[in-house]
Protein backbone atom coordinates (compact mmCIF):
# COMPACT_ATOMS: atom_id res chain seq x y z
CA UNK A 1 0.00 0.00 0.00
CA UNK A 2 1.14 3.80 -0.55
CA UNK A 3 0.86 4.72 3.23
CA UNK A 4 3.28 2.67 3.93
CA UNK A 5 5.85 3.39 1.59
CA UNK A 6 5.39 7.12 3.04
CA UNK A 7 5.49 5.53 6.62
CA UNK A 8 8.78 3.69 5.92
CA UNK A 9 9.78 6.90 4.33
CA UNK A 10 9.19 8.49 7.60
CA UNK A 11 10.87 6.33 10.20
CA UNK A 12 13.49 5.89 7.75
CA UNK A 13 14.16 9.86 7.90
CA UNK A 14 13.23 10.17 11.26
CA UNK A 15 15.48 7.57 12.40
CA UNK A 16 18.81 9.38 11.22
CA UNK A 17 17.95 12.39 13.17
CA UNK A 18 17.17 12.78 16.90
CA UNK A 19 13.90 14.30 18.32
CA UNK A 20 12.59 15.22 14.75
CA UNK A 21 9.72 13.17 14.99
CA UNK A 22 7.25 16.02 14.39
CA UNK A 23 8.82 18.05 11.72
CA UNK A 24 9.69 14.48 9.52
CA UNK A 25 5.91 14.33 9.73
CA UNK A 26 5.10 17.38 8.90
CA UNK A 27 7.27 17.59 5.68
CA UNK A 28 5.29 14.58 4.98
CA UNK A 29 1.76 15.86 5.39
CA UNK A 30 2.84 19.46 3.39
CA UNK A 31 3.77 16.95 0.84
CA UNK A 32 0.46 15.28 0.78
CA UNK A 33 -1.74 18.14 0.91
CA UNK A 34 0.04 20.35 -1.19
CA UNK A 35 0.91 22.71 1.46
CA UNK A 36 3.36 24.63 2.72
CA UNK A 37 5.87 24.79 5.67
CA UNK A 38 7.08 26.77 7.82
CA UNK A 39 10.60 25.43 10.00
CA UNK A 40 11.39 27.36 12.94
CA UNK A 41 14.63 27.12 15.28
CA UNK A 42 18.17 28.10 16.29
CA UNK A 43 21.32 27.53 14.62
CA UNK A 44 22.00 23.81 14.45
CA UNK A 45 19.07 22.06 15.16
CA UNK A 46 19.41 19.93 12.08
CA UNK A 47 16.33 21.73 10.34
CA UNK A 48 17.87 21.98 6.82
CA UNK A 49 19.51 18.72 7.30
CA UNK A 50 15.93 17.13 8.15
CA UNK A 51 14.45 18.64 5.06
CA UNK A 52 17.13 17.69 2.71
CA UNK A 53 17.07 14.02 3.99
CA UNK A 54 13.17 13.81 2.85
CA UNK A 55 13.24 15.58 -0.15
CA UNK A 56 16.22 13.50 -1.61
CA UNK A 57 13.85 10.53 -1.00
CA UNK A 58 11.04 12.35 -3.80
CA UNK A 59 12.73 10.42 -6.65
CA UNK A 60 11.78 12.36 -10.26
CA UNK A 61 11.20 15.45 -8.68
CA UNK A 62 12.83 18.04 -9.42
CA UNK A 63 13.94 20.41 -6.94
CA UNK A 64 14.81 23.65 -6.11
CA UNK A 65 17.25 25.00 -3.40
CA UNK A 66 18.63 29.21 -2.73
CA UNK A 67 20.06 30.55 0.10
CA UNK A 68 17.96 33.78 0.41
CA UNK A 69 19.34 36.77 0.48
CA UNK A 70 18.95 40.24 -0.02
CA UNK A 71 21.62 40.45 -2.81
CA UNK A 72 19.23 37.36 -4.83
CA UNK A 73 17.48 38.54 -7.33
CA UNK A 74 14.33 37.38 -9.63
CA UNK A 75 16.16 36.07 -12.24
CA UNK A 76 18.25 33.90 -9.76
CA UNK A 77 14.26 32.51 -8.63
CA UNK A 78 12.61 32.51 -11.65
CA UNK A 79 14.62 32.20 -14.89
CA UNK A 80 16.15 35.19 -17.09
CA UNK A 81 14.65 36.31 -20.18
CA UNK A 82 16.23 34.24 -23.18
CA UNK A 83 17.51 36.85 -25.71
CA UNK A 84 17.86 34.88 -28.85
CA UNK A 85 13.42 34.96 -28.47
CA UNK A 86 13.60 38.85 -28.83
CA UNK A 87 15.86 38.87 -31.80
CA UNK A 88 14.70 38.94 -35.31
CA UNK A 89 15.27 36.18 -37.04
CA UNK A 90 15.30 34.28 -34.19
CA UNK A 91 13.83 31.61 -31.92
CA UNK A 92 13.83 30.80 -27.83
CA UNK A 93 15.90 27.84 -27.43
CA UNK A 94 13.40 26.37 -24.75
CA UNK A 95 10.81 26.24 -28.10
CA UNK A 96 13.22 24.55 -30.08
CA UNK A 97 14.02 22.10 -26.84
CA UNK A 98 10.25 21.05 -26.46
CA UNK A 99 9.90 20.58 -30.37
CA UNK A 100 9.44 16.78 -31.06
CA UNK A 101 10.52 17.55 -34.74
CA UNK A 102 14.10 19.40 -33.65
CA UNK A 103 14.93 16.59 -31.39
CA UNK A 104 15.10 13.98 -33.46
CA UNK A 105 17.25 16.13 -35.69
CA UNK A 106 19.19 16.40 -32.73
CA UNK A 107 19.67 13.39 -32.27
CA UNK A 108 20.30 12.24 -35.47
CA UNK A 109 23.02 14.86 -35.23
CA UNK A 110 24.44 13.19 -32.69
CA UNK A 111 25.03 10.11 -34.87
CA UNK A 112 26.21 12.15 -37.32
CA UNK A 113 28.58 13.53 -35.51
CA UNK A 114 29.92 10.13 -33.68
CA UNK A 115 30.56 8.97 -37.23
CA UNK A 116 32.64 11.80 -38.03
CA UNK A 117 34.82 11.45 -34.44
CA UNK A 118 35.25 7.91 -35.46
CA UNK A 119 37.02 8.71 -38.54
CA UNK A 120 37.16 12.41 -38.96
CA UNK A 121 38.55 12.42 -42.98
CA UNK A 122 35.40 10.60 -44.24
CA UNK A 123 34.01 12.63 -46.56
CA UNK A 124 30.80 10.84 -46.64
CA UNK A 125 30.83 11.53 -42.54
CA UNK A 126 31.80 15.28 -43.24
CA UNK A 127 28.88 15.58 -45.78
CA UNK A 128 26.53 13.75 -43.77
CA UNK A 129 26.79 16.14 -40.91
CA UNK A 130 26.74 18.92 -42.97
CA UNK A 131 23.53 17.64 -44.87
CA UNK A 132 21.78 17.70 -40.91
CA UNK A 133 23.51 20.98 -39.66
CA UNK A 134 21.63 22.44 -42.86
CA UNK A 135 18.51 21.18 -42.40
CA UNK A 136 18.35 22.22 -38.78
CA UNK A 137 19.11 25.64 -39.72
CA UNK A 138 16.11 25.55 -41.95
CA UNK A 139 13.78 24.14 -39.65
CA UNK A 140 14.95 26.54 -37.01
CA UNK A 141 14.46 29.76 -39.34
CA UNK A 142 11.28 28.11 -40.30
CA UNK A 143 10.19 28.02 -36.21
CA UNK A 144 11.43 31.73 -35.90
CA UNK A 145 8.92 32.91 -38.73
CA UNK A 146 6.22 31.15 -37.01
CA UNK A 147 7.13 31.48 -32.81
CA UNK A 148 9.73 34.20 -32.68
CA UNK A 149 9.63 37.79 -31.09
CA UNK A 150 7.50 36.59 -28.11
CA UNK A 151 9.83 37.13 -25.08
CA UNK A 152 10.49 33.85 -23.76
CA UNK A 153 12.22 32.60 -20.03
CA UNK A 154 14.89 30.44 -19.44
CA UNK A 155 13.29 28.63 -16.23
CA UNK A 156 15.77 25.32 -16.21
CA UNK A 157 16.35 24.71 -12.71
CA UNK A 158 14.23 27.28 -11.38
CA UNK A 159 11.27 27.79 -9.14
CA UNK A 160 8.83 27.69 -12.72
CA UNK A 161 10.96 24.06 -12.97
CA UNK A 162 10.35 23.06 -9.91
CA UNK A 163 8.14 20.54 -7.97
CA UNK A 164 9.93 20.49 -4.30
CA UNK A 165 11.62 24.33 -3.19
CA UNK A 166 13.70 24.87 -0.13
CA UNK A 167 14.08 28.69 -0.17
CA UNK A 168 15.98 28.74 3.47
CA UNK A 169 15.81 32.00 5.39
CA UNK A 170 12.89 33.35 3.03
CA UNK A 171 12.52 36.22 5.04
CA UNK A 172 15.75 37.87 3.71
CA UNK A 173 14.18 38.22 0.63
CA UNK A 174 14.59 41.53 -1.16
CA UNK A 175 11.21 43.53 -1.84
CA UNK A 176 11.93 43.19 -5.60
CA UNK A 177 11.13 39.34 -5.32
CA UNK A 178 8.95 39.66 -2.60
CA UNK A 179 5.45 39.87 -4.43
CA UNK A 180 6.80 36.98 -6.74
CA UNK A 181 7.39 35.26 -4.51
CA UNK A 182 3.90 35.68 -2.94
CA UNK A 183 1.88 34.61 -5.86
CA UNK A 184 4.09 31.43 -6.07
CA UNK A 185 3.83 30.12 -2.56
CA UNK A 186 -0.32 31.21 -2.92
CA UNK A 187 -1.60 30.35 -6.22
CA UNK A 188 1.48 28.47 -7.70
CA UNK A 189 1.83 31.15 -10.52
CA UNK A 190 4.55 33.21 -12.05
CA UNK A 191 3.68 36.30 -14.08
CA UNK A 192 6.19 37.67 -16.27
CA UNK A 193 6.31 39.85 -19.30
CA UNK A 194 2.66 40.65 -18.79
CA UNK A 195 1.47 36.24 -19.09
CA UNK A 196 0.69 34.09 -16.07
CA UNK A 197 1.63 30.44 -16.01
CA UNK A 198 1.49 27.79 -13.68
CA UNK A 199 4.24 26.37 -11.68
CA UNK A 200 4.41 22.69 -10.97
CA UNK A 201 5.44 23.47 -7.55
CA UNK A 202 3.95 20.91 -4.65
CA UNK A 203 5.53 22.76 -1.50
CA UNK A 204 7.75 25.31 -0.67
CA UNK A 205 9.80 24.57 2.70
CA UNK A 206 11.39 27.24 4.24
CA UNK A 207 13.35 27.67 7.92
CA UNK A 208 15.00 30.27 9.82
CA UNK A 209 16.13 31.42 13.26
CA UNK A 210 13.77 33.91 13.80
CA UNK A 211 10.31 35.35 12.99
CA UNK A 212 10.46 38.47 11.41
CA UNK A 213 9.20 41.53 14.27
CA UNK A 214 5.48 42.17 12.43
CA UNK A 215 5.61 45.41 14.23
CA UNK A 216 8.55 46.79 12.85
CA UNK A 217 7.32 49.14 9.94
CA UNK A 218 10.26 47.71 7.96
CA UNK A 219 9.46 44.23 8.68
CA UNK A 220 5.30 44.35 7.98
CA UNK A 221 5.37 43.08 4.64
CA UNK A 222 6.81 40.19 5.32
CA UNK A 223 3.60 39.26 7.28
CA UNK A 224 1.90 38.27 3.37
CA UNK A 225 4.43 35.77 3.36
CA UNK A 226 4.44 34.29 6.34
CA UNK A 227 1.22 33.62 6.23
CA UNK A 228 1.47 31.54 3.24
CA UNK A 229 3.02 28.79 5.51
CA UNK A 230 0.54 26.56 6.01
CA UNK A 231 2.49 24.35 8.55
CA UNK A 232 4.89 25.92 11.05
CA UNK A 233 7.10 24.20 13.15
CA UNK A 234 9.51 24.43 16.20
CA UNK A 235 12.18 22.53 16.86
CA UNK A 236 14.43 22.56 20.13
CA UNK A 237 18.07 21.21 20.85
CA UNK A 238 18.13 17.66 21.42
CA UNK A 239 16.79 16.85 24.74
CA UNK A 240 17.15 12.95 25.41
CA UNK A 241 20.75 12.31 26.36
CA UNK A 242 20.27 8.38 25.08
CA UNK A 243 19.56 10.09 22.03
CA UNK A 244 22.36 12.63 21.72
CA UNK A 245 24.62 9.67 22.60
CA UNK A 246 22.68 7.71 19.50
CA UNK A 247 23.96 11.17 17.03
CA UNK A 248 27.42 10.75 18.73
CA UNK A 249 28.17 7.06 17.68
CA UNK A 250 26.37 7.62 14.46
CA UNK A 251 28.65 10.67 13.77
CA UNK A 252 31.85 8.92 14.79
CA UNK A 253 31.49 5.55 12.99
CA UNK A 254 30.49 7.41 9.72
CA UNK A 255 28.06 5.58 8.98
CA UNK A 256 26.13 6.33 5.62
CA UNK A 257 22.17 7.73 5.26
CA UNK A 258 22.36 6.52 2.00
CA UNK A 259 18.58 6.30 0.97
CA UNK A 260 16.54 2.83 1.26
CA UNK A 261 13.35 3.96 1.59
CA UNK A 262 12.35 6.46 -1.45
CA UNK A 263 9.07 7.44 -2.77
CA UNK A 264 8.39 8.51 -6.95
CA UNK A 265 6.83 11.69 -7.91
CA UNK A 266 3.89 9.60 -9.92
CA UNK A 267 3.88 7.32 -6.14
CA UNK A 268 3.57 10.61 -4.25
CA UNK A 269 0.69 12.32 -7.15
CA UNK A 270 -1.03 8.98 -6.56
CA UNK A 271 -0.76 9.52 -2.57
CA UNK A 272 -2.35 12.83 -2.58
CA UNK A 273 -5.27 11.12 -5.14
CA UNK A 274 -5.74 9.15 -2.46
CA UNK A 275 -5.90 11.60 0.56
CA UNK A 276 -8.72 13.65 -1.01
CA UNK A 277 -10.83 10.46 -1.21
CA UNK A 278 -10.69 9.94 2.96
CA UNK A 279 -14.07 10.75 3.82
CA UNK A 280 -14.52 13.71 6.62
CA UNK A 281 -18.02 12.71 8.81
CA UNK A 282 -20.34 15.79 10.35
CA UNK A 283 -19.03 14.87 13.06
CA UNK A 284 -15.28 16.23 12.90
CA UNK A 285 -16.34 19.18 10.85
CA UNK A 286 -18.42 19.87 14.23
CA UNK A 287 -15.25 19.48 16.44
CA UNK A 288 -13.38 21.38 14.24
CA UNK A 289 -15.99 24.41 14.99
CA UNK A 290 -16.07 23.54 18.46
CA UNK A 291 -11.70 23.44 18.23
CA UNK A 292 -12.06 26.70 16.50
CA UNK A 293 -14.78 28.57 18.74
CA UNK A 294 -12.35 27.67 21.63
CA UNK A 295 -9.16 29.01 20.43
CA UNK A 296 -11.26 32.81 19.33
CA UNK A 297 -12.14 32.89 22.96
CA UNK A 298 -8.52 32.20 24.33
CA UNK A 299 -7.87 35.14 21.95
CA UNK A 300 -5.76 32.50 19.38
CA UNK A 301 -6.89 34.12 16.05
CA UNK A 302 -7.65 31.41 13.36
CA UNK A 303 -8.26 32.89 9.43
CA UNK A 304 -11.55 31.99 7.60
CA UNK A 305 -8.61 30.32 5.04
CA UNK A 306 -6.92 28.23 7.62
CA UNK A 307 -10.22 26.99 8.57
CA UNK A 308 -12.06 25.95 5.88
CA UNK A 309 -9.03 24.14 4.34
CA UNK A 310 -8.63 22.41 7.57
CA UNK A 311 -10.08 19.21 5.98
CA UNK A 312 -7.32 17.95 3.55
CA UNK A 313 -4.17 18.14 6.46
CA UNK A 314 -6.68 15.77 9.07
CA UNK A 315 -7.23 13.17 5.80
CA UNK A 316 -3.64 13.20 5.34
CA UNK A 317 -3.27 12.22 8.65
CA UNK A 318 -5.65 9.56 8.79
CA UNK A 319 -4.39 7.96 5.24
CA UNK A 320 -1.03 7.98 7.03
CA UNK A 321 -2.79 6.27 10.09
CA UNK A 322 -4.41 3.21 7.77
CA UNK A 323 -7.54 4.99 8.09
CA UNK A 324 -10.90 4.28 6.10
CA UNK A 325 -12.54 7.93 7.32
CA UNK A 326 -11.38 10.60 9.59
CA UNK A 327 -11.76 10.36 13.17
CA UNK A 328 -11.03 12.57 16.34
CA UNK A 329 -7.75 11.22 16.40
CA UNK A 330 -6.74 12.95 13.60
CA UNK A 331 -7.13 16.41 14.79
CA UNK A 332 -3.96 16.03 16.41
CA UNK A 333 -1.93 17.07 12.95
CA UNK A 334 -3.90 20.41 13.68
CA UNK A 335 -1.74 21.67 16.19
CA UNK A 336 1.39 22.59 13.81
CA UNK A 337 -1.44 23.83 11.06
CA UNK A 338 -2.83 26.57 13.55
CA UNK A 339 -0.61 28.15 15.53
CA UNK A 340 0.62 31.52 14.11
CA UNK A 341 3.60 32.04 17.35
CA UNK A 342 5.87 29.77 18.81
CA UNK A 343 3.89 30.10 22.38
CA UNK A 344 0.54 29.50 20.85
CA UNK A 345 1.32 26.02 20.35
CA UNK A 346 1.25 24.43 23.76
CA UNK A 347 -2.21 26.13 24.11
CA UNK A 348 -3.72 24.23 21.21
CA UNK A 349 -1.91 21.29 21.81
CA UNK A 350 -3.92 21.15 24.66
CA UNK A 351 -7.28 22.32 23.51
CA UNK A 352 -6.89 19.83 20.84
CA UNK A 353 -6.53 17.25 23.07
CA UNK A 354 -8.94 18.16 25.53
CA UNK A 355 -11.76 17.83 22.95
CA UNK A 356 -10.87 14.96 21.04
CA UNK A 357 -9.86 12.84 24.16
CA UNK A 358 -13.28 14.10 26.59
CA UNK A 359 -15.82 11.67 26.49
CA UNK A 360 -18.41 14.41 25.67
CA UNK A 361 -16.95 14.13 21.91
CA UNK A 362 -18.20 10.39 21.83
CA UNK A 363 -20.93 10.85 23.79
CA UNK A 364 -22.26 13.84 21.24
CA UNK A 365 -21.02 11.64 18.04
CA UNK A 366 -22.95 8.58 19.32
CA UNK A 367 -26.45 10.95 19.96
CA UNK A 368 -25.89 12.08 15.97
CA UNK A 369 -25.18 7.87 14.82
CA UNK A 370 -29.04 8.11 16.45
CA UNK A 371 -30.43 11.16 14.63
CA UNK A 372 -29.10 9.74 11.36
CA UNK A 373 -30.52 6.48 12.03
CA UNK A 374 -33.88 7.75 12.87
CA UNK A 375 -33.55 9.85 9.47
CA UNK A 376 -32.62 6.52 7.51
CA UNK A 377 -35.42 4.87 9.48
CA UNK A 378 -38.23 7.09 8.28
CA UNK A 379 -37.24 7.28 4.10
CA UNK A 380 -37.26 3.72 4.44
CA UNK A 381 -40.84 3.45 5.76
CA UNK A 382 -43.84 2.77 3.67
CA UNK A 383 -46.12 4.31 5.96
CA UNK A 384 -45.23 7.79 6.47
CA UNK A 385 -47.36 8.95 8.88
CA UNK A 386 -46.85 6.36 11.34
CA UNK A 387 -42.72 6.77 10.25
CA UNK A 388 -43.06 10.51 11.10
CA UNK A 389 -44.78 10.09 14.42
CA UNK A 390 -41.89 7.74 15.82
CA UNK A 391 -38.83 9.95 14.34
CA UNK A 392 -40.13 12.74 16.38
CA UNK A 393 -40.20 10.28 19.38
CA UNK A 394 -36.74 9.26 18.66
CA UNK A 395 -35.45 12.70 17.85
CA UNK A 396 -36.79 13.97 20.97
CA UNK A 397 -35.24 11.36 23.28
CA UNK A 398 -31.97 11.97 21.35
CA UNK A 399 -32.70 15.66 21.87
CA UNK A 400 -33.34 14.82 25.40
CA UNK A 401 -29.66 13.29 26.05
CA UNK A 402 -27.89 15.77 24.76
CA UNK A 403 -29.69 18.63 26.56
CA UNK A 404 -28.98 16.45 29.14
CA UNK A 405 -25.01 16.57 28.78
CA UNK A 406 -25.20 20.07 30.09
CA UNK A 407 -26.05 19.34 33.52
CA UNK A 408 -23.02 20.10 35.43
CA UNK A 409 -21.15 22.48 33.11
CA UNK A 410 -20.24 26.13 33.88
CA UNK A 411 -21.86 28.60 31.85
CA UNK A 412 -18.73 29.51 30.41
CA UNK A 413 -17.61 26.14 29.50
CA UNK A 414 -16.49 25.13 25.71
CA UNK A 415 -18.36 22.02 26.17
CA UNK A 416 -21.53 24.03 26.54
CA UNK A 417 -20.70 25.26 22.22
CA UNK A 418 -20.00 21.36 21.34
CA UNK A 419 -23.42 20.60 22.68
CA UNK A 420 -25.28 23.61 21.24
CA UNK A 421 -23.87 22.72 17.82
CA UNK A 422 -24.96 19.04 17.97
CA UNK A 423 -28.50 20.48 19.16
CA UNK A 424 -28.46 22.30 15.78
CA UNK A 425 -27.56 19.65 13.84
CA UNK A 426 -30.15 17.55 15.30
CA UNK A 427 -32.29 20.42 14.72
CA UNK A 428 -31.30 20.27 10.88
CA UNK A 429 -31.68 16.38 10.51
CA UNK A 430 -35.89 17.29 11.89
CA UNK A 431 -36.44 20.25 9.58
CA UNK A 432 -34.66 18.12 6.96
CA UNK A 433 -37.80 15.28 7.26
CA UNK A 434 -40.06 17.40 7.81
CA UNK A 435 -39.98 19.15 4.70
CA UNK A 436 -40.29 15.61 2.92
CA UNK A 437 -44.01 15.50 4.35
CA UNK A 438 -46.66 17.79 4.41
CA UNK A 439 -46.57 17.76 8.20
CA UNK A 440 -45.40 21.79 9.67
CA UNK A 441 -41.83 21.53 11.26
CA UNK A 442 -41.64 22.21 14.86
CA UNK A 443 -38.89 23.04 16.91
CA UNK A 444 -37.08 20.12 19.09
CA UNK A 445 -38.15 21.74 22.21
CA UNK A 446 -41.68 22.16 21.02
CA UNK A 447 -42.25 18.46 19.92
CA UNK A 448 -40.88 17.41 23.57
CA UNK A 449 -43.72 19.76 25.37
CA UNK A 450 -46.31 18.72 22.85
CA UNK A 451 -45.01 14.61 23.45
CA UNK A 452 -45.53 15.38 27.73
CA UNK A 453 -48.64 16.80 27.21
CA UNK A 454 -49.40 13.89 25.76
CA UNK A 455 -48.22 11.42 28.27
């Protein structure tokens, strides 16, 4: 199976490093989900090591790796303008390159001219390669009536080349670059000479010591880019001493990381095919809200963007987990997706936890396996009245257990939101059948007064 080529991927990478459990998995879900990430942490912590340990392991990918500085400039990013396209007369040599028609004359050049190296006074050889040199030449004058004079970029080893970029220390970026730079990371596009194309980039990795000071006036523009990191992550000296011995030995003996474990780009395109088909139930898009409502009143600010794209990075996790569907369990690969400062993290780590690990979570996801069953229950009925009359018996005990879940909780409590949002849900499942009959919807609370009246 594909997981576990990525898994052995993983533990392969993980296990040459010490205590970089979390960002090895991390490159690996930015890799699935198309995103991109962020590596924070001080000087020799093994973060561009880490990163250039994975990415070697993306076989047929080709990749992209600056130093950023302020003396780098676009051309050194993107490509430089080819001049022969601008001339008259004359024809970009990438057009030429990507012509099936000019390589095979190149090639059979290439004969042409082993023949002659073989035996360099052979007039037939000498006329034979001056036969192909000739018609070349009129092919290629023939291209540059037809293609030339459109400004064309040499992008050979450049971001526009590109499926994998490490642009270390990003934040030294010139402003020149800068809004390049931007679209790329965002919308995978390059604009130049007035046409947009797109880049075949997957992820751009970046790390550095330090985040840049937002509040420094000359420093606020590099906010744009940081928040095109999708994933952010922190890494810390090595803490274990077993483990730092473990480096030590490795280090001494010299032994090799040569790779064992690898992973194709078609492998890892198949991989992320296979993410987006994880199904996401109600029920975690619900604890995401409830994650989310909990973090805006610890005053953690989450963007509309970072939440509704939330879904992709918790499939990723669970197709890395041998899951069939997402489950609370998942949420975990959240934290590193949401926190936007270093000291933000422990905070979510433990809201996170909180609510996928409390009991209320199952409790709430078990009342809503109910509701859906009494939904199922009545479209399979024959008899719709008599169908309708027990759903809103079942809905209302369901209703009943979850108001029920409240009794105990401070007013201020994020459980309290968890259980309001599964009310409206359950609410949403009743006006849902009711609007398949000709019967009026009525509120939850209303059908349980009407039901003890009743009694």
């Amino acid at each position: 199976m594909l997981n576990d080529k990525m898994n052995a991927l993983i533990e392969e990478v993980s296990g040459c490093l010490a205590e970089r459990e979390e960002l090895v998995h991390t490159l690996a879900l930015a890799l699935l989900t198309r995103k991109n990430l962020f590596v924070l942490g001080k000087p020799g912590q093994a973060k561009s090591l880490a990163i250039d340990l994975f990415r070697e392991r993306i076989t047929g990918a080709r990749q992209f790796n600056v130093l950023m500085s302020k003396g780098i400039d676009q051309e050194q990013l993107f490509g430089r303008l080819d001049l022969a396209s601008i001339i008259p007369g004359h024809i970009a040599r990438s057009i030429l390159e990507n012509d099936p028609v000019y390589r095979d004359m190149k090639a059979e050049m290439e004969i042409a001219l082993e023949h002659m190296r073989s035996d360099p006074g052979n007039r037939g050889y000498i006329d034979e390669v001056k036969k192909q040199s000739d018609t070349m030449a009129a092919y290629e004058k023939g291209m540059a009536q037809l293609y030339g004079g459109a400004p064309q970029m040499i992008t050979e080893n450049k971001i526009p080349d590109s499926h994998i970029c490490f642009a270390d220390e990003i934040f030294k970026a010139n402003e020149g670059v800068l809004n390049c730079l931007l679209k790329a990371l965002n919308e995978r596009t390059y604009t130049n000479e007035g046409v947009t194309v797109k880049i075949p980039v997957i992820s751009f990795v970046s790390a550095s010591n330090e985040i840049p000071n937002f509040n420094d006036p000359e420093e606020q523009s590099l906010r744009a880019l940081y928040d095109r990191f999708d994933f952010k992550v922190n890494t810390r000296y090595v803490e274990d001493k077993e483990n730092r011995m473990r480096v030590l030995e490795s280090k001494q003996s010299r032994k090799s990381d040569k790779p064992i474990h690898t992973v194709t780009l078609s492998e890892l395109e198949a991989m992320q095919g296979e993410v987006r088909q994880i199904p996401i139930p109600q029920s975690i898009n619900e604890l995401a809200d409830t994650i989310l409502c909990e973090l805006r009143r610890k005053k953690i600010p989450v963007s509309d963007r970072t939440y509704f794209n939330f879904g992709v990075v918790v499939q990723a996790e669970a197709w890395l987990n041998g899951r069939t569907t997402v489950t609370p369990e998942d949420m975990q690969a959240l934290v590193n997706y949401l926190w936007d400062k270093p000291e933000q993290y422990e905070v979510i780590r433990e809201v996170i936890t909180r609510l996928t690990e409390n009991p209320l979570g199952k409790k709430l996801d078990a009342a809503l396996a109910r509701a859906y069953a009494c939904r199922d229950a009545f479209r399979a009925a024959s008899d719709k009245n008599q169908a309708l009359l027990t759903f809103r018996t079942g809905m209302v005990a369901v209703y009943d257990t979850v108001i029920g879940l409240k009794n105990g909780l401070d007013e201020n409590d994020a459980a309290r939101s968890s259980i309001d949002s599964t009310v409206a849900t359950l609410e949403s499942v009743s006006r849902e059948i009711h609007g398949e009959t000709s019967f009026t919807y009525l509120p939850l609370t209303e059908l349980k007064a009407m039901q003890s009246l009743c009694a």
